[in-house]
N, C-alpha and C. Protein backbone atom coordinates (compact mmCIF):
# COMPACT_ATOMS: atom_id res chain seq x y z
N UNK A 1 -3.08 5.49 37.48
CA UNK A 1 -1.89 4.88 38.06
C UNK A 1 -0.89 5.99 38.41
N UNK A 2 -0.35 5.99 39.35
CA UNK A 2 0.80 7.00 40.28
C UNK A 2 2.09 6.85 39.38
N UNK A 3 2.96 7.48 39.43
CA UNK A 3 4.29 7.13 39.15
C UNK A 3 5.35 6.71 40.08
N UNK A 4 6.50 6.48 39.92
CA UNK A 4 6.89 6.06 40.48
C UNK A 4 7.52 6.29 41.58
N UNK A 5 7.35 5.63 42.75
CA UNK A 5 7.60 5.92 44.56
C UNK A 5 8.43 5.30 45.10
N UNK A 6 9.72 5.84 45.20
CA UNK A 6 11.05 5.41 45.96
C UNK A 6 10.26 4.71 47.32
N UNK A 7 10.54 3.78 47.57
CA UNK A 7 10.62 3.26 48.85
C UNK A 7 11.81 2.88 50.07
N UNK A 8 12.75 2.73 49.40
CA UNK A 8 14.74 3.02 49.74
C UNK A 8 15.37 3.12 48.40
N UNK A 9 16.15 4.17 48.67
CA UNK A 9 17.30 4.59 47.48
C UNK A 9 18.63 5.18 48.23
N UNK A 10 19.40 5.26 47.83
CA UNK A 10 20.66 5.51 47.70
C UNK A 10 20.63 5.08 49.68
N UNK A 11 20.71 6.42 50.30
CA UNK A 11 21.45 6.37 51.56
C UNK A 11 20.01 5.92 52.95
N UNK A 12 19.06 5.56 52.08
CA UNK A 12 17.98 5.74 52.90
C UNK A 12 17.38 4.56 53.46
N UNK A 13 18.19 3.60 53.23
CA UNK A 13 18.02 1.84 53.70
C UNK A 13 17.84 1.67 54.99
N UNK A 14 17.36 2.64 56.05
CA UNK A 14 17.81 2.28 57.54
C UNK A 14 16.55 1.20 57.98
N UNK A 15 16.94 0.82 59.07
CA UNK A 15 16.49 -0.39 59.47
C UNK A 15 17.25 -2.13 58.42
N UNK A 16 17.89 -1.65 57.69
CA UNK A 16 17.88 -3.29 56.90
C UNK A 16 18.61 -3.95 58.00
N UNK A 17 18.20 -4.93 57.95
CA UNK A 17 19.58 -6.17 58.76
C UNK A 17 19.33 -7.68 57.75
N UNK A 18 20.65 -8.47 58.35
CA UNK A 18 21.09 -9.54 57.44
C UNK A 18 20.56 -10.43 58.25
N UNK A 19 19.96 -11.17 57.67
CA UNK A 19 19.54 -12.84 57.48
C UNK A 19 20.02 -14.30 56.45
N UNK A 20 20.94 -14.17 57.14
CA UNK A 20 21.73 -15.91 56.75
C UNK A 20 21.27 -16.63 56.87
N UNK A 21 22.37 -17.99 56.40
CA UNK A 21 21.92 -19.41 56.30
C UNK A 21 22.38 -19.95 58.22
N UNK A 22 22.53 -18.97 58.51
CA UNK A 22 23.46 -19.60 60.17
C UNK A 22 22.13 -19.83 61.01
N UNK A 23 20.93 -19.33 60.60
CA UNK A 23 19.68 -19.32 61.42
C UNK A 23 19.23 -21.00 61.12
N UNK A 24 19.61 -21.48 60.23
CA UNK A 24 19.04 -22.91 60.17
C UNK A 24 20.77 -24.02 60.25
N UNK A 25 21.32 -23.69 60.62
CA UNK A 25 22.86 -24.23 60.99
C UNK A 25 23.54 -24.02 59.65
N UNK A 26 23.66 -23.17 58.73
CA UNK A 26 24.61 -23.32 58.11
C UNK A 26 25.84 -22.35 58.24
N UNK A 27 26.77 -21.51 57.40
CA UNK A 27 27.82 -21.19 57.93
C UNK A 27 28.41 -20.18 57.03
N UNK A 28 27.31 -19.39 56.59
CA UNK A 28 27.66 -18.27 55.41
C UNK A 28 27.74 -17.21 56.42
N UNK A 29 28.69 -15.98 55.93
CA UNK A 29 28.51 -14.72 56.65
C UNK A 29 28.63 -13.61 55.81
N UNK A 30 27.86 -12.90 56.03
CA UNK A 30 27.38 -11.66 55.00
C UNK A 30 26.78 -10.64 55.99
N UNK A 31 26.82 -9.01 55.44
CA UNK A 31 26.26 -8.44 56.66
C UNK A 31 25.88 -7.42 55.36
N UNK A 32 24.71 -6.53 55.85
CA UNK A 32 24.52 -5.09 55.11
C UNK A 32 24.28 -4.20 55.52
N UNK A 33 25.31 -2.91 54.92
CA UNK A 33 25.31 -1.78 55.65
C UNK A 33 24.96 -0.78 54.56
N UNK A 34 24.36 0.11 55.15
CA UNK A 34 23.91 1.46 54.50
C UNK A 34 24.70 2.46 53.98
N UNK A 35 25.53 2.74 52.76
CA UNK A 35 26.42 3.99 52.11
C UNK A 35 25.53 4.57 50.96
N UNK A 36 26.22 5.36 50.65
CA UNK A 36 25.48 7.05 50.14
C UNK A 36 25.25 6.16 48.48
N UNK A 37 25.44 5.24 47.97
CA UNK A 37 25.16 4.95 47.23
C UNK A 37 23.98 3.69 47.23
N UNK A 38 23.66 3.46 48.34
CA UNK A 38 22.61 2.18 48.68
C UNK A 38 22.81 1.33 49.23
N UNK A 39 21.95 -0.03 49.45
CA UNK A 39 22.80 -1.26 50.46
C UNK A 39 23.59 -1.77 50.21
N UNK A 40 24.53 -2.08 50.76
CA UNK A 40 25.89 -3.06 50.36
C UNK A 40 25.51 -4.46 51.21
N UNK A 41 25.61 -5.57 50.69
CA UNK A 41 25.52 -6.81 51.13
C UNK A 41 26.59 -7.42 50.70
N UNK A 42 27.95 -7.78 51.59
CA UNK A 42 28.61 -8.50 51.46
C UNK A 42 28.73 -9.35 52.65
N UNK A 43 30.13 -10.27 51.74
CA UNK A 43 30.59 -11.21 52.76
C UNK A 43 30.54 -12.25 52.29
N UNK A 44 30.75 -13.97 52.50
CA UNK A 44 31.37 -15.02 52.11
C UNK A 44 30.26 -15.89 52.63
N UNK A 45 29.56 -16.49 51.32
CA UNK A 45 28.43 -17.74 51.07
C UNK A 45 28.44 -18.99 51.02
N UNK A 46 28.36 -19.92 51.84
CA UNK A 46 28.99 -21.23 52.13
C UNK A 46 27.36 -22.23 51.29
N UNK A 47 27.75 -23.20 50.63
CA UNK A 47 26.58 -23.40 50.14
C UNK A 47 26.17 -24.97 51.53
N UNK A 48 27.35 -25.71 52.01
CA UNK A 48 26.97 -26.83 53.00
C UNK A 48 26.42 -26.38 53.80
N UNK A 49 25.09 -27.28 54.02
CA UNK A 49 23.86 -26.84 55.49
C UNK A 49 23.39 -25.57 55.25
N UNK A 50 23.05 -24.86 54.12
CA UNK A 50 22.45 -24.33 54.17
C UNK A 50 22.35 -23.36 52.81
N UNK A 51 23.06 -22.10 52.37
CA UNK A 51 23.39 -21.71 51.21
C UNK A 51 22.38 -20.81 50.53
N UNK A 52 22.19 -19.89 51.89
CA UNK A 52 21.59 -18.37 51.51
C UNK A 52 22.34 -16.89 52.43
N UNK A 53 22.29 -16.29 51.86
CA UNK A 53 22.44 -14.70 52.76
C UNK A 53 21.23 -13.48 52.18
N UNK A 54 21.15 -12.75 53.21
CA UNK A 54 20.06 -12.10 52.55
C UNK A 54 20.46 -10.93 53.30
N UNK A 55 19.60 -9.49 52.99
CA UNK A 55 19.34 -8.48 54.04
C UNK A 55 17.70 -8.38 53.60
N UNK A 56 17.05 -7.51 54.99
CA UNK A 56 15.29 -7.60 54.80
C UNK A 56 15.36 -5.99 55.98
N UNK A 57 14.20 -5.54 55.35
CA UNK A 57 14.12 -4.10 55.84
C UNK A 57 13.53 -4.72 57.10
N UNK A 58 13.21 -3.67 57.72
CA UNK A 58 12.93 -3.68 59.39
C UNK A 58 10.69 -3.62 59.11
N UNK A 59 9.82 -4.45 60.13
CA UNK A 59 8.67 -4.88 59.63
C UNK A 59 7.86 -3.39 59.07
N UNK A 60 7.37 -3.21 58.80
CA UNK A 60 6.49 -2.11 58.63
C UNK A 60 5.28 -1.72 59.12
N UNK A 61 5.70 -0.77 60.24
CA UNK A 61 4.48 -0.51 61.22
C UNK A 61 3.86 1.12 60.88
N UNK A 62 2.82 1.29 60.58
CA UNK A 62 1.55 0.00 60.05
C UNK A 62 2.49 -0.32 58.92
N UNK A 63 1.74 -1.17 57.79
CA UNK A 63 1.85 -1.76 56.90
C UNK A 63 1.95 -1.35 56.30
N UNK A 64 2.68 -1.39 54.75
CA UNK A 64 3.16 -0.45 53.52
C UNK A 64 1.47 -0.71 52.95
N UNK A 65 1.22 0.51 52.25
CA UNK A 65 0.33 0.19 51.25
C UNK A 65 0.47 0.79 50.08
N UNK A 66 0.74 -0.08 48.78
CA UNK A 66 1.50 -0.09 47.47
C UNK A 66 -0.02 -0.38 46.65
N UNK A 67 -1.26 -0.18 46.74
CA UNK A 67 -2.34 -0.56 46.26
C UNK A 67 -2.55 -0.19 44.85
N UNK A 68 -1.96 1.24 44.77
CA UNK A 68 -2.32 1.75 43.76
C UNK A 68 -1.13 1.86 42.47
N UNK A 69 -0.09 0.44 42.86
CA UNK A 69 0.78 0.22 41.96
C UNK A 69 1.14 -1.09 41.43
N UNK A 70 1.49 -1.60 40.30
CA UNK A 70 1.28 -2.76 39.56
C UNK A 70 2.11 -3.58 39.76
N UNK A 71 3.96 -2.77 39.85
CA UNK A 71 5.47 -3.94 39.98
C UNK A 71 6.23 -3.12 41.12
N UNK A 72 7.15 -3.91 41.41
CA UNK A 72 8.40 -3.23 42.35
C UNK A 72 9.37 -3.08 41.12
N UNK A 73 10.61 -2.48 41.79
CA UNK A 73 11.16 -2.08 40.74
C UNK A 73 12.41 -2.00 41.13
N UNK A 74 13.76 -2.38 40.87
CA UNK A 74 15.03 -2.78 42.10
C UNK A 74 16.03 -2.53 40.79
N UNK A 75 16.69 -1.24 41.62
CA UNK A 75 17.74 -1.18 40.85
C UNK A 75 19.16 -1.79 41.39
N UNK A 76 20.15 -2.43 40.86
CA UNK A 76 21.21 -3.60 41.39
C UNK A 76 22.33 -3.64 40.99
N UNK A 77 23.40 -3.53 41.44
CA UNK A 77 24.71 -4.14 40.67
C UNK A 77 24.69 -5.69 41.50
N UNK A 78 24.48 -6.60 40.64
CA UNK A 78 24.30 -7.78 41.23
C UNK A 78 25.53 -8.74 40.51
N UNK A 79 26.24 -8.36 39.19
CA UNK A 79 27.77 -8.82 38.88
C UNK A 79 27.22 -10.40 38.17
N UNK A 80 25.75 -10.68 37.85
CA UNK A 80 25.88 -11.68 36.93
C UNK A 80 24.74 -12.78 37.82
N UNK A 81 24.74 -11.98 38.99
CA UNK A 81 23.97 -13.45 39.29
C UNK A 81 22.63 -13.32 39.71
N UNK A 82 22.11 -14.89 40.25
CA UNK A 82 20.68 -14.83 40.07
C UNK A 82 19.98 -14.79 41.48
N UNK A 83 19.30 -13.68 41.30
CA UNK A 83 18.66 -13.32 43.31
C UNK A 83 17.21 -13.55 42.82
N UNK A 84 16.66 -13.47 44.57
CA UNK A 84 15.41 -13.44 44.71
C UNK A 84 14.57 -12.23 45.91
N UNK A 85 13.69 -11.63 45.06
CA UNK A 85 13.12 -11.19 46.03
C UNK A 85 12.10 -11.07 46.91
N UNK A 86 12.11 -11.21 47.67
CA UNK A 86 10.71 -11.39 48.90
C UNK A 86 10.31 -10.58 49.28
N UNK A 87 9.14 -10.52 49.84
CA UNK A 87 8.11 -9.55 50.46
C UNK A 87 7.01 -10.43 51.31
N UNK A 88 6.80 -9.88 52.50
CA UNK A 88 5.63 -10.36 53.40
C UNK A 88 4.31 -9.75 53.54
N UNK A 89 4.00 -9.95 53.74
CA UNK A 89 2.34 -9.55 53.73
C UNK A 89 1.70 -9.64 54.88
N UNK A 90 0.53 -9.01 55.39
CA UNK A 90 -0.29 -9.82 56.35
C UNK A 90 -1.42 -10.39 55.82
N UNK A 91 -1.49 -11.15 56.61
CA UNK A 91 -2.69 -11.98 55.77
C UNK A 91 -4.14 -11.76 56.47
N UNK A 92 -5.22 -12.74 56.03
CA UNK A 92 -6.45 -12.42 56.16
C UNK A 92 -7.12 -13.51 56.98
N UNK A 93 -6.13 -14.54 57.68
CA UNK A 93 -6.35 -15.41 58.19
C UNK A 93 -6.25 -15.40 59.44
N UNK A 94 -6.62 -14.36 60.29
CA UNK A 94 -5.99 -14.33 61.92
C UNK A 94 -4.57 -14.45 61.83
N UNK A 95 -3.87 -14.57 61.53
CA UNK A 95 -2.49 -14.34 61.29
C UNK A 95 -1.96 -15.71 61.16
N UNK A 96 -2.95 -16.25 60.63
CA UNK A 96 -2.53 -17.93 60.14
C UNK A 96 -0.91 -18.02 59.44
N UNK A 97 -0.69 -16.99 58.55
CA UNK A 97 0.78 -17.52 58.11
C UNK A 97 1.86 -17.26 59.20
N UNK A 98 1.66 -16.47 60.25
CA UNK A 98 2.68 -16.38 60.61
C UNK A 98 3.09 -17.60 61.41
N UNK A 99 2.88 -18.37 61.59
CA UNK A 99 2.71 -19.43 62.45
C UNK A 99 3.47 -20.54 61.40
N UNK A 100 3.49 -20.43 59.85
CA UNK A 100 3.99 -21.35 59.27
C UNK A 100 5.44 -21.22 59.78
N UNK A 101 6.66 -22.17 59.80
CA UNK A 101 8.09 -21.91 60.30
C UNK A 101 8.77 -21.38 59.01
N UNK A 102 9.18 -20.12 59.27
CA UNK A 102 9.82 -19.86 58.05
C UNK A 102 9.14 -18.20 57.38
N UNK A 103 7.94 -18.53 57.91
CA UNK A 103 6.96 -17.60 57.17
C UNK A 103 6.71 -17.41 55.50
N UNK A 104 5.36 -16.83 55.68
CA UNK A 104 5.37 -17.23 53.67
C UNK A 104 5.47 -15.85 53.25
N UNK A 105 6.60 -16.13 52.18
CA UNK A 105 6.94 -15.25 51.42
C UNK A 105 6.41 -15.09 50.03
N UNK A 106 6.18 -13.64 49.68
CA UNK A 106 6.23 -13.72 47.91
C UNK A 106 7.02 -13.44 47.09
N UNK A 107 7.98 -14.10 46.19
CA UNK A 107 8.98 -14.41 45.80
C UNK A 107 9.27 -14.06 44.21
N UNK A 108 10.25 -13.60 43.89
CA UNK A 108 10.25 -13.76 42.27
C UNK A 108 11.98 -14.19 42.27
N UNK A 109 12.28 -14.73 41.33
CA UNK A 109 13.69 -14.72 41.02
C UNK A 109 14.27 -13.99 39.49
N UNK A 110 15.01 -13.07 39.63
CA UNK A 110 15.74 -12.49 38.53
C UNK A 110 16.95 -12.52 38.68
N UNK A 111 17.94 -12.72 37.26
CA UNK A 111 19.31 -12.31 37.07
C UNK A 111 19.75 -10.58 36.79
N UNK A 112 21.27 -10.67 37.20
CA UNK A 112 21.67 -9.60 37.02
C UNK A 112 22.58 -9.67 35.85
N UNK A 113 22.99 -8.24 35.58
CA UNK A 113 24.14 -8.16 34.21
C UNK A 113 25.36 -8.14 34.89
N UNK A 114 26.20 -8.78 34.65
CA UNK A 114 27.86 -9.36 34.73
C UNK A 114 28.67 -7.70 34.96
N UNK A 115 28.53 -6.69 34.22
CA UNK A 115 29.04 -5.64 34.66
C UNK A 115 27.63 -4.75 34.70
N UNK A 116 27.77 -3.54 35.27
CA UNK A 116 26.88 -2.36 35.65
C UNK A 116 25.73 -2.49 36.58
N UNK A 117 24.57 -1.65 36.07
CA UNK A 117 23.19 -1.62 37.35
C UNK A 117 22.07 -2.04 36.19
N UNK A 118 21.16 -3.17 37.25
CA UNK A 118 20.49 -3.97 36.05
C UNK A 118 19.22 -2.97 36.81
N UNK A 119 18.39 -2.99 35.98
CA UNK A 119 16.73 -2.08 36.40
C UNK A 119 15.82 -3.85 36.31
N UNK A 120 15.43 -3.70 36.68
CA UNK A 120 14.48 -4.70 36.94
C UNK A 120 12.86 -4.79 37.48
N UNK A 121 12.15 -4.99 37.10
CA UNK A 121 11.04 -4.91 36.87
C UNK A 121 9.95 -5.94 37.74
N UNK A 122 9.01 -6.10 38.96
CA UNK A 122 8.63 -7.51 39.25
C UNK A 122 7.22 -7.09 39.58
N UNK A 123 6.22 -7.68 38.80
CA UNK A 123 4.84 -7.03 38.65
C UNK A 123 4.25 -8.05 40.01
N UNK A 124 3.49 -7.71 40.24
CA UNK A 124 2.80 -8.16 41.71
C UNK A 124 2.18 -9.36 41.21
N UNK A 125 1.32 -9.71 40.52
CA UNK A 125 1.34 -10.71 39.60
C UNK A 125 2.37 -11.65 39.06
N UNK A 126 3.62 -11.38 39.53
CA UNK A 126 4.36 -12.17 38.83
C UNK A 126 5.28 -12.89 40.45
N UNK A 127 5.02 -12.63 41.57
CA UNK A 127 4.68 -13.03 42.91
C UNK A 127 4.34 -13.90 43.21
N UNK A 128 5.24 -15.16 43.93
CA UNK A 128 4.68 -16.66 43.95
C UNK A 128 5.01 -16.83 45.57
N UNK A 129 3.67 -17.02 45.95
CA UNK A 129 3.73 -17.87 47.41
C UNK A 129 5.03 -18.90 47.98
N UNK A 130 5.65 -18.93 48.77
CA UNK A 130 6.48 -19.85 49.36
C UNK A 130 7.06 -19.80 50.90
N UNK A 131 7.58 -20.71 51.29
CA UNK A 131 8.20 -20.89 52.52
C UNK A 131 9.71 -22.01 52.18
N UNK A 132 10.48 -21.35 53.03
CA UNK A 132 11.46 -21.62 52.85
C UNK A 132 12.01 -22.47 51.09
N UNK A 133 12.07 -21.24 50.46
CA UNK A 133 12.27 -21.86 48.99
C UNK A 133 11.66 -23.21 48.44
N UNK A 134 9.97 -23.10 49.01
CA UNK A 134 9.15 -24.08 48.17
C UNK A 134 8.20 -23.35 47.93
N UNK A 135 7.54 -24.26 46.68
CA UNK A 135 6.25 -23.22 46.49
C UNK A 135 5.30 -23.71 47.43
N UNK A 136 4.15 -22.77 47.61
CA UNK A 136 2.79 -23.01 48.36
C UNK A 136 1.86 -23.36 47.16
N UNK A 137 1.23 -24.25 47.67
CA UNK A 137 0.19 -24.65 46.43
C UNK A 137 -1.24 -24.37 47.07
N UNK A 138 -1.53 -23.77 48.19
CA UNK A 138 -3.01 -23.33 48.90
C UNK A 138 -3.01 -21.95 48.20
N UNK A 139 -4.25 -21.44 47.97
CA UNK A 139 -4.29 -20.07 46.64
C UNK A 139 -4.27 -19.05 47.87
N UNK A 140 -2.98 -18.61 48.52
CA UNK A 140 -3.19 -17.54 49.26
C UNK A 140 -2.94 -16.25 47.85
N UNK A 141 -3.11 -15.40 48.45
CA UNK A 141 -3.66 -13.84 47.18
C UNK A 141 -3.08 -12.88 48.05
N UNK A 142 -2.46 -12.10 47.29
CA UNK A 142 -1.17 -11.46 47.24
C UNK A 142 -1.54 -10.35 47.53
N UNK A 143 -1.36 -9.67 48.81
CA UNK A 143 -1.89 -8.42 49.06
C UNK A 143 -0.62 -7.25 49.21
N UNK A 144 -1.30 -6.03 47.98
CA UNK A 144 -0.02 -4.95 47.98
C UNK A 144 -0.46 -3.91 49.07
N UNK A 145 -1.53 -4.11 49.71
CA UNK A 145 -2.66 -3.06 51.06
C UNK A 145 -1.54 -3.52 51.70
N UNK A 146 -0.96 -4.72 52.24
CA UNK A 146 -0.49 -5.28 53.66
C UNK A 146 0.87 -5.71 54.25
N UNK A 147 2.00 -4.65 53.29
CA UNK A 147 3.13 -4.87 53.02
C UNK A 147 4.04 -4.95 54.66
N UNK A 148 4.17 -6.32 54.90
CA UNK A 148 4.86 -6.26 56.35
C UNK A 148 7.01 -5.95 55.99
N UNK A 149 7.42 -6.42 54.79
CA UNK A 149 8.87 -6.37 55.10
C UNK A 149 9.57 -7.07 53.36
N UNK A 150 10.16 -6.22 53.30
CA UNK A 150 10.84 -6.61 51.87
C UNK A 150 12.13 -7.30 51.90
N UNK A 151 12.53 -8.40 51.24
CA UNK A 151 13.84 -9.24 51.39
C UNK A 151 14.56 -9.52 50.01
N UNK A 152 16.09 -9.14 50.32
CA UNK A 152 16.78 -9.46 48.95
C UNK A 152 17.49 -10.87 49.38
N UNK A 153 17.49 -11.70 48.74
CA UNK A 153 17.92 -12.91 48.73
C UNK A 153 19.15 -13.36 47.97
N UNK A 154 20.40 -14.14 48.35
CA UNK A 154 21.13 -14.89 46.76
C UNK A 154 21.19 -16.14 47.68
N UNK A 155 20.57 -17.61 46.58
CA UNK A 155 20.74 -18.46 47.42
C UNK A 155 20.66 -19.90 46.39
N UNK A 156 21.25 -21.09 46.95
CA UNK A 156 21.63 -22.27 46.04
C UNK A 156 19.74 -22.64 45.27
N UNK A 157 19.00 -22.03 46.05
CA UNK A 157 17.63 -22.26 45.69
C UNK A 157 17.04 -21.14 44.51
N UNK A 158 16.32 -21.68 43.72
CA UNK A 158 15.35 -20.97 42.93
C UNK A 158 14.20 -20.47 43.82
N UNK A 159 13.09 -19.40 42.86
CA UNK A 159 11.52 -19.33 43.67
C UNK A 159 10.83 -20.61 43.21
N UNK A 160 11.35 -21.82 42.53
CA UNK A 160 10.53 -22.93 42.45
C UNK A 160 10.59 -24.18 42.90
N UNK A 161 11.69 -23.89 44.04
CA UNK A 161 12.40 -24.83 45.08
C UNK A 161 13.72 -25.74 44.48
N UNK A 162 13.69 -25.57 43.09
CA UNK A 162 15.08 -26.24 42.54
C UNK A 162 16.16 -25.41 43.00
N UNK A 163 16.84 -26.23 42.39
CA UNK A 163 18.25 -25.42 42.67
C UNK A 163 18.78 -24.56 41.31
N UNK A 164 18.84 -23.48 42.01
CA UNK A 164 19.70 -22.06 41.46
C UNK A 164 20.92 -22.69 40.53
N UNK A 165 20.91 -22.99 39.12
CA UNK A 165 21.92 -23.19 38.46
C UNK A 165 23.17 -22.23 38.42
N UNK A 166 22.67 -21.01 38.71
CA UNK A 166 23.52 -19.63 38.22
C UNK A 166 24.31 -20.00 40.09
N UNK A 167 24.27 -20.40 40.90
CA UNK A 167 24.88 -20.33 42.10
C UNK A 167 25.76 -20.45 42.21
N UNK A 168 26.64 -19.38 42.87
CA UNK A 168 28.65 -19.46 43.08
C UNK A 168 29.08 -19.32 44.48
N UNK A 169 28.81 -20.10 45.00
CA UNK A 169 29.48 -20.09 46.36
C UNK A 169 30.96 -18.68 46.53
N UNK A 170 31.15 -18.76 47.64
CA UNK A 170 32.17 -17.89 47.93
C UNK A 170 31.92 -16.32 48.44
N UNK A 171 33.14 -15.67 47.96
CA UNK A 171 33.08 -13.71 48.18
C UNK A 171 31.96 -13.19 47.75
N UNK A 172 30.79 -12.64 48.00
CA UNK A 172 30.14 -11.72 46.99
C UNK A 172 30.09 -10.28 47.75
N UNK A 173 29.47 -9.64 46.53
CA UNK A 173 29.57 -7.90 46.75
C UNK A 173 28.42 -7.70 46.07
N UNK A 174 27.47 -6.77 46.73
CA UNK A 174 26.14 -6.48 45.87
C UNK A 174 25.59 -5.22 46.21
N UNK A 175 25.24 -4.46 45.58
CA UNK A 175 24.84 -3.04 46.33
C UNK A 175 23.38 -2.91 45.39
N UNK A 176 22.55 -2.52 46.58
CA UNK A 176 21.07 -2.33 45.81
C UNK A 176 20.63 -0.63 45.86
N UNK A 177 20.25 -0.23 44.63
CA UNK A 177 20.75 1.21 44.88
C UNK A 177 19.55 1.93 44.70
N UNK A 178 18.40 1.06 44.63
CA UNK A 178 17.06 1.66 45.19
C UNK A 178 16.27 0.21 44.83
N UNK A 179 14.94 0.32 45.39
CA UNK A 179 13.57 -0.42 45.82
C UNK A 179 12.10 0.71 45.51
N UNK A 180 12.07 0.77 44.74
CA UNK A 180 11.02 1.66 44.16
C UNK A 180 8.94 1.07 44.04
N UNK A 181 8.20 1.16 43.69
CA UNK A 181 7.04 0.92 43.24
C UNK A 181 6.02 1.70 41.78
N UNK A 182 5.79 1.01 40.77
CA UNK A 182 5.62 1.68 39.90
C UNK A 182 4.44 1.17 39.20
């Protein structure tokens, strides 16, 4: 097993852009920009019609290949609350998922610590199929060969389609200060 392989850290986030809840009519605005300390994702989370903001790196041409590593690894000042993170894949189906609306994601959800930078840990295995914050129940299999695009999420939804208890509407501030593989 390799050690561990920065994939974005501190100033090296280029390509991210933001993905809101405004793509399905809702009315959150959040944007993320790149400083010497990592991504910053702010801006103001409306939870009516909709009640996500996100940023997601730019696709990965070719494809990341993370084969020879077990978890991702996300370091965060996230101030207490509970995110999710995504990752795309290509699949093995003629490009059968892309065609689902929404596209299928693999998902984990973790909390952060209320003050400082939480380390966090998300084993590839611990990666659950979904589209638009539901689970998939068809056994698609989780490929780390076919890494199309990584997504940080905060949203009224869990990765098990409930709703996010820890969810606070309003101001947030979040800076992700690396995306590693280990």
């Amino acid at each position: 097993m390799n050690k561990k392989k920065f994939l974005f850290h501190k100033n090296e986030f280029n390509g991210w852009e933001t993905l809101n809840d405004t793509v399905m009519g809702g009315s959150s605005s959040a944007f993320c920009e790149v400083s010497n300390s990592g991504l910053l994702l702010k801006g103001n989370i409306v939870e009516k019609d909709g009640g996500f903001i996100s940023c997601r790196s730019a696709i990965f041409k070719p494809s990341l290949n993370v084969n020879e590593y077990e978890s991702f690894e996300l370091n965060i000042d996230g101030k207490g609350r509970m995110f999710k993170f995504a990752v795309s894949c290509e699949d093995d189906f003629l490009g059968f998922t892309e065609f689902i609306p929404g596209g299928l994601r693999w998902i984990k959800s973790f909390p952060t610590k209320e003050i400082g930078t939480t380390n966090v840990q998300i084993p590839f295995i611990s990666l659950n199929p979904s589209v638009r914050a539901n689970k998939v129940r068809f056994p698609f299999k989780f490929k780390p060969s076919k890494l199309k695009r990584l997504q940080l999420l905060y949203s009224k939804f869990g990765d098990d389609g409930l709703l996010n208890n820890e969810f606070k509407p309003g101001s947030i501030k979040v800076l992700i200060k690396s995306i590693s593989v280990i």
